[in-house]
N, C-alpha and C. Protein backbone atom coordinates (compact mmCIF):
# COMPACT_ATOMS: atom_id res chain seq x y z
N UNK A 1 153.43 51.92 166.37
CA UNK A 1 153.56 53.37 166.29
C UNK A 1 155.05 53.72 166.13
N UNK A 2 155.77 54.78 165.24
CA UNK A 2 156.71 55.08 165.02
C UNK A 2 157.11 56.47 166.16
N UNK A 3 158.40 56.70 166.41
CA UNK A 3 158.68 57.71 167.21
C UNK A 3 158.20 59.00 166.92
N UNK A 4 158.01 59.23 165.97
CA UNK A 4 157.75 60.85 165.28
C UNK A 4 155.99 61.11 166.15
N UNK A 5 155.12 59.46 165.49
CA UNK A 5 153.64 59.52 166.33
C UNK A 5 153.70 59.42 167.92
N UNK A 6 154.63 58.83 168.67
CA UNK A 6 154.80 58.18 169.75
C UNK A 6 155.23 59.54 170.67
N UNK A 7 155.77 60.46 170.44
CA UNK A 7 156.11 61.64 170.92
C UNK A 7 154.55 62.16 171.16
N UNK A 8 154.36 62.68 169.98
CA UNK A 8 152.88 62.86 169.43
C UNK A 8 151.94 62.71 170.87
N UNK A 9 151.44 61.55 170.73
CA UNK A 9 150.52 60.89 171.65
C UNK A 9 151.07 60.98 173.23
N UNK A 10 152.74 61.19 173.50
CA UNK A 10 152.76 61.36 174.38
C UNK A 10 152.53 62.82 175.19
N UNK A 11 152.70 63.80 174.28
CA UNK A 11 152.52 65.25 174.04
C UNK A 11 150.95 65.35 174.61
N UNK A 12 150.20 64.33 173.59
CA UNK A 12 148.72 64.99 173.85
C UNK A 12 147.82 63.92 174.94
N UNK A 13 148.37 63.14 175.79
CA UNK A 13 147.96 62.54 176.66
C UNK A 13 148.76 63.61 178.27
N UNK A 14 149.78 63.65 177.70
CA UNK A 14 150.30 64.71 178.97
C UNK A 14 149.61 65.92 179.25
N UNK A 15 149.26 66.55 177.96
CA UNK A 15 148.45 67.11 177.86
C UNK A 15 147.31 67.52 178.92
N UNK A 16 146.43 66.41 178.56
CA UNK A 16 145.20 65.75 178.73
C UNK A 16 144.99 66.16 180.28
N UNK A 17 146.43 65.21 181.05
CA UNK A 17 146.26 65.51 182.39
C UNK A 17 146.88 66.58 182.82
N UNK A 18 147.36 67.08 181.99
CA UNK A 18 148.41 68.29 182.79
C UNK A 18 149.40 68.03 183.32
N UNK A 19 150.20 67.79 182.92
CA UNK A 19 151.71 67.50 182.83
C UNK A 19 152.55 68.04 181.80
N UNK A 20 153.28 68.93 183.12
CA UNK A 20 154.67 70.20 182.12
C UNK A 20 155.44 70.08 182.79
N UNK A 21 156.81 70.11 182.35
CA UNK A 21 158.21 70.23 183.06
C UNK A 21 158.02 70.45 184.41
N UNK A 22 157.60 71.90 184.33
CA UNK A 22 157.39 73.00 186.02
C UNK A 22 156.51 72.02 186.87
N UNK A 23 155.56 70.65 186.39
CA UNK A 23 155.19 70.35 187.40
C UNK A 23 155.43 69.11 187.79
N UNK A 24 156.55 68.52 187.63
CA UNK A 24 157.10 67.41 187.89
C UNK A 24 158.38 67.45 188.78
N UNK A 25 157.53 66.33 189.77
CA UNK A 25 158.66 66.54 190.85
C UNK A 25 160.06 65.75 190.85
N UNK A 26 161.01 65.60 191.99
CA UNK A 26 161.84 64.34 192.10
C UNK A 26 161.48 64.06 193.41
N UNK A 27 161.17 62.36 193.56
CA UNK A 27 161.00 62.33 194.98
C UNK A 27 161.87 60.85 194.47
N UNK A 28 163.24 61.01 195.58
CA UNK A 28 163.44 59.91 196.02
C UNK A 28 164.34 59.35 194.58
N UNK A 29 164.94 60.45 193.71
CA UNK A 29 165.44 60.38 192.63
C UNK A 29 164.59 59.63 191.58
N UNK A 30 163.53 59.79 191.66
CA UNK A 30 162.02 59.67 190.28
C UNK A 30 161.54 60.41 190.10
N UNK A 31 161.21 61.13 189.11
CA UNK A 31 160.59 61.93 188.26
C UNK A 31 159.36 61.40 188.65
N UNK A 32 158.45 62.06 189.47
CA UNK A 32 157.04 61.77 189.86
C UNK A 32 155.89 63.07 189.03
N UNK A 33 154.39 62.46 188.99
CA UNK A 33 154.13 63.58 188.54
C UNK A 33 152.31 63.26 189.04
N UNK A 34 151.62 64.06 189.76
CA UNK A 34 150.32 63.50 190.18
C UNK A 34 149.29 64.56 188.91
N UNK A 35 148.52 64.09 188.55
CA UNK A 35 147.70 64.38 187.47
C UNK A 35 146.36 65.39 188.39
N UNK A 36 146.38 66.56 187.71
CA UNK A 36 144.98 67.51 188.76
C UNK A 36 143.71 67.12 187.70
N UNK A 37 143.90 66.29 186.53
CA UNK A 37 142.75 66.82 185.37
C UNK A 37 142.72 65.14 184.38
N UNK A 38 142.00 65.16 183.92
CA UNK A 38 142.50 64.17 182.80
C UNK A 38 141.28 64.27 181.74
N UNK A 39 141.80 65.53 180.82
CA UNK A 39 139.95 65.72 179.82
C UNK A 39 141.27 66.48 178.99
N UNK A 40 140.37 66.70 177.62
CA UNK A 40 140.93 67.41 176.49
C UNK A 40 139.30 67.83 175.95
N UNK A 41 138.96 68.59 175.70
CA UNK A 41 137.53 69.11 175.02
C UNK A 41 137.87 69.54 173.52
N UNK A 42 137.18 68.80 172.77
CA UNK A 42 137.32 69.39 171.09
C UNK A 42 135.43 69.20 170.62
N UNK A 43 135.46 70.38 169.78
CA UNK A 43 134.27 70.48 168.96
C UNK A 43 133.85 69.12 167.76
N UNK A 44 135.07 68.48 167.30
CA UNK A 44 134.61 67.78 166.45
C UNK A 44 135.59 66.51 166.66
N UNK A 45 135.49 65.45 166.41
CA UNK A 45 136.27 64.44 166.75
C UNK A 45 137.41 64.92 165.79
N UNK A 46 138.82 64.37 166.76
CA UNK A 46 139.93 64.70 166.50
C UNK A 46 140.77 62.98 166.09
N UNK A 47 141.26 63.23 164.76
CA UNK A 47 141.77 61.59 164.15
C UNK A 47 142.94 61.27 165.17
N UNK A 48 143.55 62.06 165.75
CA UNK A 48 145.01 61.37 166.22
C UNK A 48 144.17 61.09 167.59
N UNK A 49 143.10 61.78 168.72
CA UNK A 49 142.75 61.00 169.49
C UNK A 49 142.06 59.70 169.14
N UNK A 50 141.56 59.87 167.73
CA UNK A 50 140.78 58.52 167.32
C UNK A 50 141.47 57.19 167.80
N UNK A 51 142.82 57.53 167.23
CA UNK A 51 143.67 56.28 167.37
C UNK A 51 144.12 56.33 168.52
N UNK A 52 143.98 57.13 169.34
CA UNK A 52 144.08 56.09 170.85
C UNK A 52 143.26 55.86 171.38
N UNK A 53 141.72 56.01 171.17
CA UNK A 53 140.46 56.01 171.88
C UNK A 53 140.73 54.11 171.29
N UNK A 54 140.67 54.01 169.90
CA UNK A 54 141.13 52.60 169.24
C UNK A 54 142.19 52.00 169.49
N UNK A 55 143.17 52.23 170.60
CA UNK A 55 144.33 51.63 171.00
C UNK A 55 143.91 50.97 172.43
N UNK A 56 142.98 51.72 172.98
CA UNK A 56 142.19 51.93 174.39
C UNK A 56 143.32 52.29 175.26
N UNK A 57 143.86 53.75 175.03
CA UNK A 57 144.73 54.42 175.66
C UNK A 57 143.69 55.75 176.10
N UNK A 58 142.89 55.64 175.58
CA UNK A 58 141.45 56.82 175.72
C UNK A 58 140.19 56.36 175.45
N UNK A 59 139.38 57.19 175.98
CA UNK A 59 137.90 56.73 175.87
C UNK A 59 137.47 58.23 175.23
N UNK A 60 136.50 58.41 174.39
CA UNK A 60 135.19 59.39 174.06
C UNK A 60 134.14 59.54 175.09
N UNK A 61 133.29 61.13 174.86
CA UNK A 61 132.69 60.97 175.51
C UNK A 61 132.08 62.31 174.69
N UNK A 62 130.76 61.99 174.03
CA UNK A 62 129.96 62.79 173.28
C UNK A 62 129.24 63.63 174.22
N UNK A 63 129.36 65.26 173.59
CA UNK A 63 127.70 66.38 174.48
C UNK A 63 127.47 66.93 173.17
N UNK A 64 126.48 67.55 173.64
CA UNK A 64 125.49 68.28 172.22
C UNK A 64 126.45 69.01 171.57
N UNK A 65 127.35 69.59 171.66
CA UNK A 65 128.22 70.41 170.87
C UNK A 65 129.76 69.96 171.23
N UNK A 66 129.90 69.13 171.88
CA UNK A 66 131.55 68.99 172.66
C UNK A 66 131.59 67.39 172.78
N UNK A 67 133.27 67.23 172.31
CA UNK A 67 133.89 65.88 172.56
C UNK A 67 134.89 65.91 173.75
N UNK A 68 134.52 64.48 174.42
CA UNK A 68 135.92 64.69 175.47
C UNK A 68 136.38 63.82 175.29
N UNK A 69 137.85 63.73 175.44
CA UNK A 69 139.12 62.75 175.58
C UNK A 69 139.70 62.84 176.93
N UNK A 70 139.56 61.18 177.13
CA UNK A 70 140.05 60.91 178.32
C UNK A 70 141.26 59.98 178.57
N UNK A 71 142.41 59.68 179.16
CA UNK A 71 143.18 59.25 178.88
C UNK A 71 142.80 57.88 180.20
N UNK A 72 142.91 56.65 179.46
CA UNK A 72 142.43 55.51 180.55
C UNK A 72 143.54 54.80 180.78
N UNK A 73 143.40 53.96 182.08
CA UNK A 73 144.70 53.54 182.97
C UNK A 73 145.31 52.72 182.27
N UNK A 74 145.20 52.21 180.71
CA UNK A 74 146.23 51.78 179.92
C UNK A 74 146.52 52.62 179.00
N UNK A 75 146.81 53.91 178.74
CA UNK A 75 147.09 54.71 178.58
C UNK A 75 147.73 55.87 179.46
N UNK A 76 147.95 55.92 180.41
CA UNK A 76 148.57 56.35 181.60
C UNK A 76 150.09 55.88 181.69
N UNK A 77 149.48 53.86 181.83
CA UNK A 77 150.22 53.42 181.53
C UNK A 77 151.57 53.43 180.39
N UNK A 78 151.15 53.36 179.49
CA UNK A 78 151.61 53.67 177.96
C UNK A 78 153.09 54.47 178.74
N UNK A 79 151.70 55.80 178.61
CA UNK A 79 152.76 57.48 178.94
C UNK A 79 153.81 56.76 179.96
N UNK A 80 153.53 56.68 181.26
CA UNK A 80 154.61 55.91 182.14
C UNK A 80 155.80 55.34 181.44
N UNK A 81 155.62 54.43 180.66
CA UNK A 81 156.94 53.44 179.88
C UNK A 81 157.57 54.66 178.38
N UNK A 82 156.86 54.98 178.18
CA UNK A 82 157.36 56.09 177.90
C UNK A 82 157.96 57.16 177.74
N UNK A 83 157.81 57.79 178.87
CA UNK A 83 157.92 59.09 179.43
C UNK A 83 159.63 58.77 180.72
N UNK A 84 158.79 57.79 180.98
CA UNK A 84 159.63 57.33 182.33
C UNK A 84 159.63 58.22 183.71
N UNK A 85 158.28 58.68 183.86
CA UNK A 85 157.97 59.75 184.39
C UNK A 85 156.87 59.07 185.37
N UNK A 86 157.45 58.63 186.64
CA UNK A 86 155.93 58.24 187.68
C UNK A 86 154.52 58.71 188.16
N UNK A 87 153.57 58.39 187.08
CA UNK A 87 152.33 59.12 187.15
C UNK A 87 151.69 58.61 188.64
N UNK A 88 151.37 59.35 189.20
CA UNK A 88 150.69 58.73 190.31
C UNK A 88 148.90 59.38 190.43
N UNK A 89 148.21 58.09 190.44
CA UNK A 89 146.90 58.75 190.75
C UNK A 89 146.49 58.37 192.01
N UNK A 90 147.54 58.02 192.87
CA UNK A 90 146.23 57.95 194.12
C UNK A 90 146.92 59.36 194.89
N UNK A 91 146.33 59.57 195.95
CA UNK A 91 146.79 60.77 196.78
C UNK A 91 146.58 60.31 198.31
């Protein structure tokens, strides 16, 4: 993946869980950030989640009228090395 996509995907996985500036903390001089959500809902399959559902940075998840995108713990991951931003999911 090139930087221009790599932003991209990091944009729409942050997304995903909800992660914005305003909600990222510092604890302990790290940029921490605990996730309340981790879904994106689209009507029709979306190509740029395609390619991370095919990276297995996300999973699908078909309903009668609605797609969900989910961002999975190698994809979390990803964002983490990335971002450089400490996702934390336990509580």
């Amino acid at each position: 993946m090139n930087e221009k996509k790599n932003s991209l995907y990091a944009e729409m996985m942050g997304h995903a869980i909800g992660m914005d500036n305003g909600k990222i903390r510092k604890i302990d001089g790290a940029r921490v950030y605990k996730p309340y959500r981790n879904c994106v809902s689209v009507e029709k399959p979306d190509d740029e989640w395609e390619v991370l559902v095919a990276a297995g940075y996300a999973v699908k998840k078909e309903y009668n009228q609605a797609i969900d995108y989910h961002v999975t713990p190698d994809g979390i991951q990803w964002l983490v090395n990335y971002s450089r931003i400490n996702i934390c999911l336990t509580y």
